[in-house]
Protein backbone atom coordinates (compact mmCIF):
# COMPACT_ATOMS: atom_id res chain seq x y z
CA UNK A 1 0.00 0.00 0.00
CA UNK A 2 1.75 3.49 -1.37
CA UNK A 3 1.59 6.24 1.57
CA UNK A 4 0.81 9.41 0.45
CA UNK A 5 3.01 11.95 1.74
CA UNK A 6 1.51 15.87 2.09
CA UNK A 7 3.85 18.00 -0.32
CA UNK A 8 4.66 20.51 2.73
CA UNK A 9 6.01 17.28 4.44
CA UNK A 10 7.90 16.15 1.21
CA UNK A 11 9.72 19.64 1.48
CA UNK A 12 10.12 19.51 4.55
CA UNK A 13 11.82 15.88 4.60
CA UNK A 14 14.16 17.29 1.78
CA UNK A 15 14.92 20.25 3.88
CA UNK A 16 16.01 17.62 6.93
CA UNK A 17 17.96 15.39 4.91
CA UNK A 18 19.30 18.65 2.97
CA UNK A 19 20.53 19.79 7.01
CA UNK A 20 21.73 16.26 7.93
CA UNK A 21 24.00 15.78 5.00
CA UNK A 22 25.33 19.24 5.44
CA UNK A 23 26.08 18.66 9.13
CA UNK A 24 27.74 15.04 8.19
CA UNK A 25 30.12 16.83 5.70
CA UNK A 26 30.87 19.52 7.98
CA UNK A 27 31.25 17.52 10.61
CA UNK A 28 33.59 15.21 8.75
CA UNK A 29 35.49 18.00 7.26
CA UNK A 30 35.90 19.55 11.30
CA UNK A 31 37.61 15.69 11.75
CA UNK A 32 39.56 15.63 8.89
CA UNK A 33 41.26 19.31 9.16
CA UNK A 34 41.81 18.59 13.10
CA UNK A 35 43.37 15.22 12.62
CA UNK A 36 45.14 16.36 9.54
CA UNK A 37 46.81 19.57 11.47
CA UNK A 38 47.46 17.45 14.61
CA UNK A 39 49.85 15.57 11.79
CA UNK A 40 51.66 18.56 10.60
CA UNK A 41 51.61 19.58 14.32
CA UNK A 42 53.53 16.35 15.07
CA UNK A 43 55.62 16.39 12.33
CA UNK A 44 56.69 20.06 12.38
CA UNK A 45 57.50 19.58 16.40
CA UNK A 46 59.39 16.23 16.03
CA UNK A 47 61.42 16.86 13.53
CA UNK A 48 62.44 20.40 14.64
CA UNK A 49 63.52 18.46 17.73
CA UNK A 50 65.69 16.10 15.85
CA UNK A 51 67.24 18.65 13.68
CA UNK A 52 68.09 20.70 17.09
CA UNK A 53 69.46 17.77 19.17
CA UNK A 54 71.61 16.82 16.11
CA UNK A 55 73.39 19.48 15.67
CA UNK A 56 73.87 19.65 19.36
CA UNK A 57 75.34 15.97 19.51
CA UNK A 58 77.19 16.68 16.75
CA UNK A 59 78.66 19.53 18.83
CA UNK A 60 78.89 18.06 21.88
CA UNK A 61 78.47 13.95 21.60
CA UNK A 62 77.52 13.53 25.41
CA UNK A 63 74.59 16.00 24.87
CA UNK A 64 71.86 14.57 27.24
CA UNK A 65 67.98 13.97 25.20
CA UNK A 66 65.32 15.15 27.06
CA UNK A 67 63.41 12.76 29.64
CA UNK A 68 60.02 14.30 30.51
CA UNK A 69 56.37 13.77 30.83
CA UNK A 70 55.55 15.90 27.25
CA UNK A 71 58.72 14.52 25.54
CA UNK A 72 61.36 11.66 25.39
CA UNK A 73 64.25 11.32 23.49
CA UNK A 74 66.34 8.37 22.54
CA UNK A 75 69.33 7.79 20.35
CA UNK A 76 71.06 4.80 18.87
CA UNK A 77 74.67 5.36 17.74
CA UNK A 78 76.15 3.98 14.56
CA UNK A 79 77.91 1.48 16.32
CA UNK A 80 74.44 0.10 17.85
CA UNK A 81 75.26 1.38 21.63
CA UNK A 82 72.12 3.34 22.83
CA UNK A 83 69.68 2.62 25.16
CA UNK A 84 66.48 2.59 22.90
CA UNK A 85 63.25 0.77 24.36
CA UNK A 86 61.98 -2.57 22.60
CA UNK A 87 59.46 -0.98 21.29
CA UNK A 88 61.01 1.80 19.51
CA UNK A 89 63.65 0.01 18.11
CA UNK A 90 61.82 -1.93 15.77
CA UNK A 91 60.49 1.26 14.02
CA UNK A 92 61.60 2.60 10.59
CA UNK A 93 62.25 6.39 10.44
CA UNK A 94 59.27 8.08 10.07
CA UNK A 95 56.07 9.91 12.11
CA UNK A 96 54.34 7.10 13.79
CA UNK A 97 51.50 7.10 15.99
CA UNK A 98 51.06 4.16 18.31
CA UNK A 99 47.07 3.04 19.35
CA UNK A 100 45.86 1.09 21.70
CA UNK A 101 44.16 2.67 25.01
CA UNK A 102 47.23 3.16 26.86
CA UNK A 103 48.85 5.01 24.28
CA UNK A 104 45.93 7.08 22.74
CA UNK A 105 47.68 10.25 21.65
CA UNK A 106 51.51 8.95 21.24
CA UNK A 107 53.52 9.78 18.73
CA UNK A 108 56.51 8.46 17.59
CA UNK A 109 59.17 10.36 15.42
CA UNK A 110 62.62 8.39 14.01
CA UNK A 111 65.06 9.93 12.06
CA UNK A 112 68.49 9.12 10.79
CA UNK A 113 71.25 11.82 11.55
CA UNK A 114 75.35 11.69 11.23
CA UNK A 115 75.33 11.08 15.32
CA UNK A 116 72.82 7.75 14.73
CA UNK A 117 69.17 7.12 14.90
CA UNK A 118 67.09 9.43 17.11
CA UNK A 119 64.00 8.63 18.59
CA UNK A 120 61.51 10.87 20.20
CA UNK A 121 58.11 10.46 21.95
CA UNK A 122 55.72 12.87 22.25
CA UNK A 123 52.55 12.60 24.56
CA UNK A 124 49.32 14.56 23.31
CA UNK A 125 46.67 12.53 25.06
CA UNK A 126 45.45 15.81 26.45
CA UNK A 127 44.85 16.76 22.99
CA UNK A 128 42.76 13.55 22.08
CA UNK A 129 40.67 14.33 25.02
CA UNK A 130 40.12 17.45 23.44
CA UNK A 131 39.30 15.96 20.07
CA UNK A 132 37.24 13.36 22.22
CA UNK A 133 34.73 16.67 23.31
CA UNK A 134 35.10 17.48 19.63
CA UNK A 135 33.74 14.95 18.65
CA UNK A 136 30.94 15.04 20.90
CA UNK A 137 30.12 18.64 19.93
CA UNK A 138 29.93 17.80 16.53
CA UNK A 139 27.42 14.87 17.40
CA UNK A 140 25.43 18.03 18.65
CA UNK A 141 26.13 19.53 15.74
CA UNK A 142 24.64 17.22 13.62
CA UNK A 143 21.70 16.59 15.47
CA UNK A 144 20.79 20.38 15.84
CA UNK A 145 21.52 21.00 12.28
CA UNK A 146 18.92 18.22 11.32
CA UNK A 147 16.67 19.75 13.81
CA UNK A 148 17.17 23.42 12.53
CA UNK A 149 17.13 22.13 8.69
CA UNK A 150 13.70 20.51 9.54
CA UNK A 151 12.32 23.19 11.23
CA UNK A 152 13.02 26.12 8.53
CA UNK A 153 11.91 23.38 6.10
CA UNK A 154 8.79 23.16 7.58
CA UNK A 155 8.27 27.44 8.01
CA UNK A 156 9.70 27.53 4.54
CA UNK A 157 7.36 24.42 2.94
CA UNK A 158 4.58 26.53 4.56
CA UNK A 159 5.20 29.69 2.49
CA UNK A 160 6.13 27.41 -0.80
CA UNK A 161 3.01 25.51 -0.72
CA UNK A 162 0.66 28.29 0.67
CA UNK A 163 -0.10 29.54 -3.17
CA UNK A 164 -0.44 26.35 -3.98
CA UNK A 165 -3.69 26.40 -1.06
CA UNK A 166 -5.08 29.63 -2.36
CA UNK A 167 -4.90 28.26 -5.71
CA UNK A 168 -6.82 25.20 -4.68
CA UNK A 169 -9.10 26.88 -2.37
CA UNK A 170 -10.07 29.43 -5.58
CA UNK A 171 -10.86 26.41 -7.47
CA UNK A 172 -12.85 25.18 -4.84
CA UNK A 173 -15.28 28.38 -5.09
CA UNK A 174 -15.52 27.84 -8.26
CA UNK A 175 -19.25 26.97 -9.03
CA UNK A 176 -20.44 24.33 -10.39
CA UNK A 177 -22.13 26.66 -13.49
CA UNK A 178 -19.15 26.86 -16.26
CA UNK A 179 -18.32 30.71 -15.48
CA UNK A 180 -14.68 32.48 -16.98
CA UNK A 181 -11.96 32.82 -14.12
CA UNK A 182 -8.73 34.61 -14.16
CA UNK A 183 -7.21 32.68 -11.83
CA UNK A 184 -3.80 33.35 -13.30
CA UNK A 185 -3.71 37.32 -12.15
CA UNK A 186 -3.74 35.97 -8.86
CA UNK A 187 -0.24 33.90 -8.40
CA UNK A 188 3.32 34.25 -10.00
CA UNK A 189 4.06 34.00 -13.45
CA UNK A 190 6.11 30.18 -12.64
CA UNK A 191 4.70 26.71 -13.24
CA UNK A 192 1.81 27.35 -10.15
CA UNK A 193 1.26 30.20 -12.87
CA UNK A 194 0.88 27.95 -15.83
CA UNK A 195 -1.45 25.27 -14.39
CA UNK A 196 -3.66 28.23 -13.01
CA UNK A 197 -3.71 29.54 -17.03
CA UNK A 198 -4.51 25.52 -17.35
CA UNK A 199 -7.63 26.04 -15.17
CA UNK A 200 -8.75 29.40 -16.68
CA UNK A 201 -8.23 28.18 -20.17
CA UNK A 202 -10.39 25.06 -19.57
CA UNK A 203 -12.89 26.90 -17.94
CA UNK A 204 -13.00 29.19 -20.53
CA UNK A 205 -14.01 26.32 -22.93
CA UNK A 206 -16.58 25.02 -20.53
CA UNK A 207 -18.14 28.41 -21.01
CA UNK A 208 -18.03 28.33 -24.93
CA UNK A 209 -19.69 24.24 -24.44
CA UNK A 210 -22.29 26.14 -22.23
CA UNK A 211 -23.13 28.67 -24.45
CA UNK A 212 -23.70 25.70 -27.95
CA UNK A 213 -25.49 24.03 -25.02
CA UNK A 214 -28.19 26.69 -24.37
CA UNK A 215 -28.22 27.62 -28.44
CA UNK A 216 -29.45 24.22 -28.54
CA UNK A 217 -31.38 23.65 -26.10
CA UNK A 218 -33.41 27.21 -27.57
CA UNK A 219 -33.42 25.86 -30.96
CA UNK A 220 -34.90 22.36 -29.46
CA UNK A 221 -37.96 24.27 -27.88
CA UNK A 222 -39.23 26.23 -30.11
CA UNK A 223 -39.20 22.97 -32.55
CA UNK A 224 -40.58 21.01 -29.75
CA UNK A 225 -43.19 23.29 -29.10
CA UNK A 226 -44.39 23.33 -32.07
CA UNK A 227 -45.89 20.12 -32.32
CA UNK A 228 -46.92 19.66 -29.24
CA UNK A 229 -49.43 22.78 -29.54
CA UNK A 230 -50.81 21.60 -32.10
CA UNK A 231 -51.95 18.54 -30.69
CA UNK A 232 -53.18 20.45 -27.81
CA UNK A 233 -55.09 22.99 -29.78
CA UNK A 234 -56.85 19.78 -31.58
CA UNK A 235 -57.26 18.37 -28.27
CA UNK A 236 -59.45 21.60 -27.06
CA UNK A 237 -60.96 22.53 -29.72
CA UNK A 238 -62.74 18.59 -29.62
CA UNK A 239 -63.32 19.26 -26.21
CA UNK A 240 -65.30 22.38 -27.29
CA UNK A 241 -67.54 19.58 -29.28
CA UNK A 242 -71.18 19.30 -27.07
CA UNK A 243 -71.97 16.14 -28.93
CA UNK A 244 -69.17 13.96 -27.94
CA UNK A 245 -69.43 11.02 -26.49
CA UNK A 246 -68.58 10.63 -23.11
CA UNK A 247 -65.83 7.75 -23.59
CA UNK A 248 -64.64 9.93 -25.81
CA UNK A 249 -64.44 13.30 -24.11
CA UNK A 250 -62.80 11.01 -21.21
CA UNK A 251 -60.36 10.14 -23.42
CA UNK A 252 -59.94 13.70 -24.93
CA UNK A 253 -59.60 15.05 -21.46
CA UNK A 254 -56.83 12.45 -20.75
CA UNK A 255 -54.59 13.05 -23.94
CA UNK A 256 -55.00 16.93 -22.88
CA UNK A 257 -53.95 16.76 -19.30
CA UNK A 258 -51.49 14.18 -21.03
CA UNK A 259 -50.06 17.35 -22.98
CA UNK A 260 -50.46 19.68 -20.42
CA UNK A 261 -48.01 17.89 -18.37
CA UNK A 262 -45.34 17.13 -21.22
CA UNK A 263 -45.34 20.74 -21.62
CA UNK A 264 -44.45 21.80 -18.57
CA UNK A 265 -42.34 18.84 -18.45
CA UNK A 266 -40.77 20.04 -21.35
CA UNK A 267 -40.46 23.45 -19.76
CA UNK A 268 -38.55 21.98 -16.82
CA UNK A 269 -36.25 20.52 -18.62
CA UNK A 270 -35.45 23.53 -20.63
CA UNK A 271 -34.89 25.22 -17.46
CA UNK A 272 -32.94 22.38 -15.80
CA UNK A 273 -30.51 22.44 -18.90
CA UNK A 274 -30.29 26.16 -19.65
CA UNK A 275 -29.40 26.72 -16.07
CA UNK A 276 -30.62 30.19 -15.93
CA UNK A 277 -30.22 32.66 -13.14
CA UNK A 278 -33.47 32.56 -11.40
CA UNK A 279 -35.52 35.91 -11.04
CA UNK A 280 -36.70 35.13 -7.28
CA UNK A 281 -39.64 38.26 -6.50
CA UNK A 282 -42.14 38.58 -3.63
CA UNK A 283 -45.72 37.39 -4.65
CA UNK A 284 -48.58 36.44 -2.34
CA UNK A 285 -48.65 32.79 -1.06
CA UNK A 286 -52.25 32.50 -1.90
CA UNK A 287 -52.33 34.11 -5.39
CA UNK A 288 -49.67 31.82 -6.01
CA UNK A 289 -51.38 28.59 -4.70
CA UNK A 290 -54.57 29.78 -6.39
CA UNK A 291 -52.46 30.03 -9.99
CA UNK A 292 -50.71 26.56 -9.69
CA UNK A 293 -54.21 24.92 -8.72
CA UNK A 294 -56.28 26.68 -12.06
CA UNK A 295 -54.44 24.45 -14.25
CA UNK A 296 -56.90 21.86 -12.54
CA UNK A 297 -59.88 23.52 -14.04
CA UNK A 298 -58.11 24.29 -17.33
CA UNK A 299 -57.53 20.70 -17.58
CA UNK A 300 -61.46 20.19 -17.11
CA UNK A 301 -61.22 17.46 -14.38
CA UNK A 302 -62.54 19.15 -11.97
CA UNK A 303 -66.14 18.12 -11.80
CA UNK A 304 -65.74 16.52 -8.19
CA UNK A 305 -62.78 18.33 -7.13
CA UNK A 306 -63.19 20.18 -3.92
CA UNK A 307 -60.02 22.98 -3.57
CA UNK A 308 -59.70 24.13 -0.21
CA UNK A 309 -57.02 27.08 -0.13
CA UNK A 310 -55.46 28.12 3.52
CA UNK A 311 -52.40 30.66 2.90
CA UNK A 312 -51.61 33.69 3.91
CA UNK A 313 -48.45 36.33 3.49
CA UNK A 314 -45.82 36.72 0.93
CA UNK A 315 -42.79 34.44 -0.42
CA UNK A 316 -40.00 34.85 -2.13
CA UNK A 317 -39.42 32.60 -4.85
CA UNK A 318 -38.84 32.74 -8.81
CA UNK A 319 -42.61 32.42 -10.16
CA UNK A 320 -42.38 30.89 -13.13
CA UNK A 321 -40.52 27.70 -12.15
CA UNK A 322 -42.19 27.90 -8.70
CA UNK A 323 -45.34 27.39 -10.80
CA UNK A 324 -44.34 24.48 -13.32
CA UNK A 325 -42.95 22.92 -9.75
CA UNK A 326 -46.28 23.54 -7.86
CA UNK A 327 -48.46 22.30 -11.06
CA UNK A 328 -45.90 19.10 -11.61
CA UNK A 329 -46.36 18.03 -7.69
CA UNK A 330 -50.32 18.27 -8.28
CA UNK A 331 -50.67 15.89 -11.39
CA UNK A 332 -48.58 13.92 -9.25
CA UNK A 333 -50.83 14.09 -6.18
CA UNK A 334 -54.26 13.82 -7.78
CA UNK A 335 -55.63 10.60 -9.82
CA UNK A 336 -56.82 10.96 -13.08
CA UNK A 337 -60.50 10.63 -12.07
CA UNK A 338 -60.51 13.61 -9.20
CA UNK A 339 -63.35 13.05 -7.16
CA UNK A 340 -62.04 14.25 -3.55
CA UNK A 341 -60.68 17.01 -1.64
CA UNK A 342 -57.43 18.88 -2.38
CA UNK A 343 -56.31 20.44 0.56
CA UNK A 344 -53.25 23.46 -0.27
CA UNK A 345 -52.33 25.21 3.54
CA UNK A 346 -49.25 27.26 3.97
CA UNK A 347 -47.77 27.61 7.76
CA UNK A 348 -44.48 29.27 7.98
CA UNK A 349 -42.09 28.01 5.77
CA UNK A 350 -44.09 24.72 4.95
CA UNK A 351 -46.97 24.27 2.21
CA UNK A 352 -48.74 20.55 2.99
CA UNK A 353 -50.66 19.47 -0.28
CA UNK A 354 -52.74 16.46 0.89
CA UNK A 355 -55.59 14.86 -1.45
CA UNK A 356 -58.46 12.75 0.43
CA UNK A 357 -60.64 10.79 -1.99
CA UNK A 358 -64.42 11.21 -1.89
CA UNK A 359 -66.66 8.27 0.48
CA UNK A 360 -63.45 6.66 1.57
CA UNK A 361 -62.60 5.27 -1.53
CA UNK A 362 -59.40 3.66 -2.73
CA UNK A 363 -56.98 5.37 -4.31
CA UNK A 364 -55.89 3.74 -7.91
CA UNK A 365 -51.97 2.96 -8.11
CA UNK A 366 -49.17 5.54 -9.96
CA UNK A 367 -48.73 6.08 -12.85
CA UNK A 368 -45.29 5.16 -14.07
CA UNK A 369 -44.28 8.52 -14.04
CA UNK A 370 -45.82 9.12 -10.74
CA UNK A 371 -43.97 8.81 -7.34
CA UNK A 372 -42.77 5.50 -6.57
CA UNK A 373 -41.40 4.14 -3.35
CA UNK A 374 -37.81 3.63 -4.34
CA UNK A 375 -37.08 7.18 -6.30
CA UNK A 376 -39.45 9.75 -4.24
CA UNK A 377 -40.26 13.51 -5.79
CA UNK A 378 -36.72 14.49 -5.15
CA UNK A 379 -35.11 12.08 -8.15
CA UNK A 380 -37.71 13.18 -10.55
CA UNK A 381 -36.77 16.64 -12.91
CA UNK A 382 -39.79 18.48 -10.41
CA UNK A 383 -37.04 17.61 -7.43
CA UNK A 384 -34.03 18.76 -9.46
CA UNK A 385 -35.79 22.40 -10.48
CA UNK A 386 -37.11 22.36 -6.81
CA UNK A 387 -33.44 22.17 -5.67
CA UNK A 388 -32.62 24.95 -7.49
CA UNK A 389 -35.43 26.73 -5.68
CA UNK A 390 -34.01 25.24 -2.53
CA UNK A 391 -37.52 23.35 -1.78
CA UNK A 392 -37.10 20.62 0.06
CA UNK A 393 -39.57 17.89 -1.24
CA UNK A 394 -41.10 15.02 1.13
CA UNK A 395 -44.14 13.11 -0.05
CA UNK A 396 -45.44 10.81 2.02
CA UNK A 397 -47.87 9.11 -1.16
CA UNK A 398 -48.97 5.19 -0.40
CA UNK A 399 -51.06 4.06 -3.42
CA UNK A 400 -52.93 1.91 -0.75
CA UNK A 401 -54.75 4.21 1.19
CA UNK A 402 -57.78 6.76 0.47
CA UNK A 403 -54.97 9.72 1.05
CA UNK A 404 -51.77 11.28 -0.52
CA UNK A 405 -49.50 14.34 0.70
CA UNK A 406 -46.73 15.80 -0.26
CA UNK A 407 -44.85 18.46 2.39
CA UNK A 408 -42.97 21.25 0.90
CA UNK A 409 -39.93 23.29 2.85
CA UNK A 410 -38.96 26.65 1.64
CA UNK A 411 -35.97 28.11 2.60
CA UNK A 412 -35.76 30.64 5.37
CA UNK A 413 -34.53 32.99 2.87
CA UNK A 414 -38.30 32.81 1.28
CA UNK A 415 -40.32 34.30 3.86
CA UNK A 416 -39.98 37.53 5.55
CA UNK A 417 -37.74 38.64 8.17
């Protein structure tokens, strides 16, 4: 399983490493220039020393070599006499430096001369405890450097990656309507500059889709339209025939409630895909109830229907598609054959639209493109235009009982303050 690092902790871990490897090399460099001038130290002391006690043997042959805690000298004549330690006498001339922990720090210089081989022996153990502390400094040194490195990485991933957040956070605001941005006038002319030019770019050809889109979708109306009022101008003006029979004007009335409803059907959809801005105004709750509920008489089904009207005050909503919504949940709500009560009450922000059926009777099952128990009102295109309205739709229809209703929520921002 890949773990997904944040990118202001993927600077921020090249930042530490960045700090640890520069504290490594200096601290190795630190070691390297301290051992390397202990060397030339060493060297530059031991062999002044030889040079100096050789050209005082050579001056004076009983010359004594010094004996003390810092420095000891020994010398082996040419004819082998001298009183040279074991150890030492196996040595070659050169700087040596002898390990072990009891001689940590001693250093060994053999040279040839005219008088015979000197030896001396210098003690620097004090120094190696001194490198010792160095050594544990630069430990600290390493570890605070990491620390350091990580902790200006982290300040300094912060400031990096915090255009990257506004960026992100402008597309995020972005609405979900295809609208031109100019998202690149807001960050650096870099890379985070060219994928904002990216985004403003492709939302600039979401805009031109948009725009075909709604040319389309007006071109598709009006030839939709067309036909379908001229079936419903045959459909009334049969209707408007006295000597029908009544199978016939049932069937008449049917195919024009039929067409009624693709129309405004037709009308949502429009809406739905033109994705207008919605002109919301403030009209009276009962005018409004009153309108939606005349398309029941229009459709001339309303021989047995009794509309009972309780509303009062104003709302604020966009008329037109608060209409086709209101007209689309009564077709919905009512049977074909309406012989019952329609009950339309508005309390606060709620509008309950129940339908009783006359005597108690049973209420016929949906329609297909009625409500069903597995979709509800707010999966149908009525629930998708009421979401734009920002209705909240809960019907509560059962095709088994004598009653249906269907609540309504408006938004808070629909009635007055």
């Amino acid at each position: 399983m890949t773990v997904r690092i944040s990118l202001r902790r993927r600077v921020t871990l090249a930042y530490t490493v960045l700090g640890l490897v520069l504290s490594l090399l200096f601290a190795a460099a630190t070691v390297f220039i301290t051992e390397d001038y202990e060397h030339i130290l060493v060297d530059e002391i031991l062999r002044g020393q030889a040079d100096d006690y050789a050209l005082r043997l050579a001056a004076n042959p009983a010359t004594v070599l010094p004996q003390s805690h810092r420095l000891s000298g020994y010398l082996r004549r040419i004819d082998g006499h001298g009183n040279v330690p074991a150890g030492l006498a196996a040595l070659d001339p050169g700087i040596h430096e002898r390990g072990g922990d009891s001689a940590e720090g001693i250093h060994v210089g053999v040279f040839d001369t005219d008088q015979g081989r000197l030896y001396f022996v210098i003690d620097l153990s004090d120094i190696e405890r001194l490198e010792s502390h160095l050594e544990w400094f630069l430990t600290g040194v390493i570890v605070l450097g990491t620390g350091v490195a990580g902790w200006l990485g982290w300040l300094l991933a912060g400031g990096t990656v915090a255009p990257v957040r506004r960026l992100a956070e402008a597309v995020d605001a972005l609405t979900t309507r295809p609208q031109a941005s100019a998202l690149a006038d807001t960050v650096s002319d870099d890379e985070l500059g060219r994928l904002a030019a990216s985004i403003d770019r492709y939302q600039a050809r979401l805009v031109d889709t948009d725009a075909q889109e709604r040319r389309f979708f007006a071109d598709a109306s009006h030839e939709l339209r067309t036909p379908i009022a001229v079936v419903r101008g045959a459909a009334e003006l049969l209707l408007e025939e006295q000597r029908l029979p009544e199978r016939t004007r049932g069937v008449l009335q049917r195919m024009d409630r039929g067409v009624r409803e693709l129309t405004d059907l037709l009308d949502v959809v429009l809406d739905l895909a033109r994705r207008r801005e919605l002109d919301f105004e403030w009209v009276d709750a009962n005018a409004l109830l009153r309108e939606a509920a005349a398309s029941l008489q229009e459709a001339g089904s309303n021989s047995s229907l009794d509309i009972r009207i309780d509303a009062s005050g104003q709302w604020r909503v966009s008329r037109r598609e608060s209409l086709l919504v209101l007209r689309g949940v009564l077709r919905h709500l009512l049977p074909p054959d309406c012989r019952g009560i329609l009950s339309l009450r508005g309390e606060h922000h709620v509008l309950d639209m129940s339908y009783v059926a006359a005597d108690g009777a049973s209420l016929p099952r949906l329609r297909s493109t009625a409500l069903r128990s597995d979709s509800g009102l707010a999966l149908t295109l009525l629930g998708r235009l009421a979401a734009a309205l920002e209705w909240e739709l809960d019907d509560e229809v059962s095709p088994d009982t004598t009653s249906r209703r269907v609540r309504i929520r408006l938004p808070h921002s629909a009635l007055p303050n």
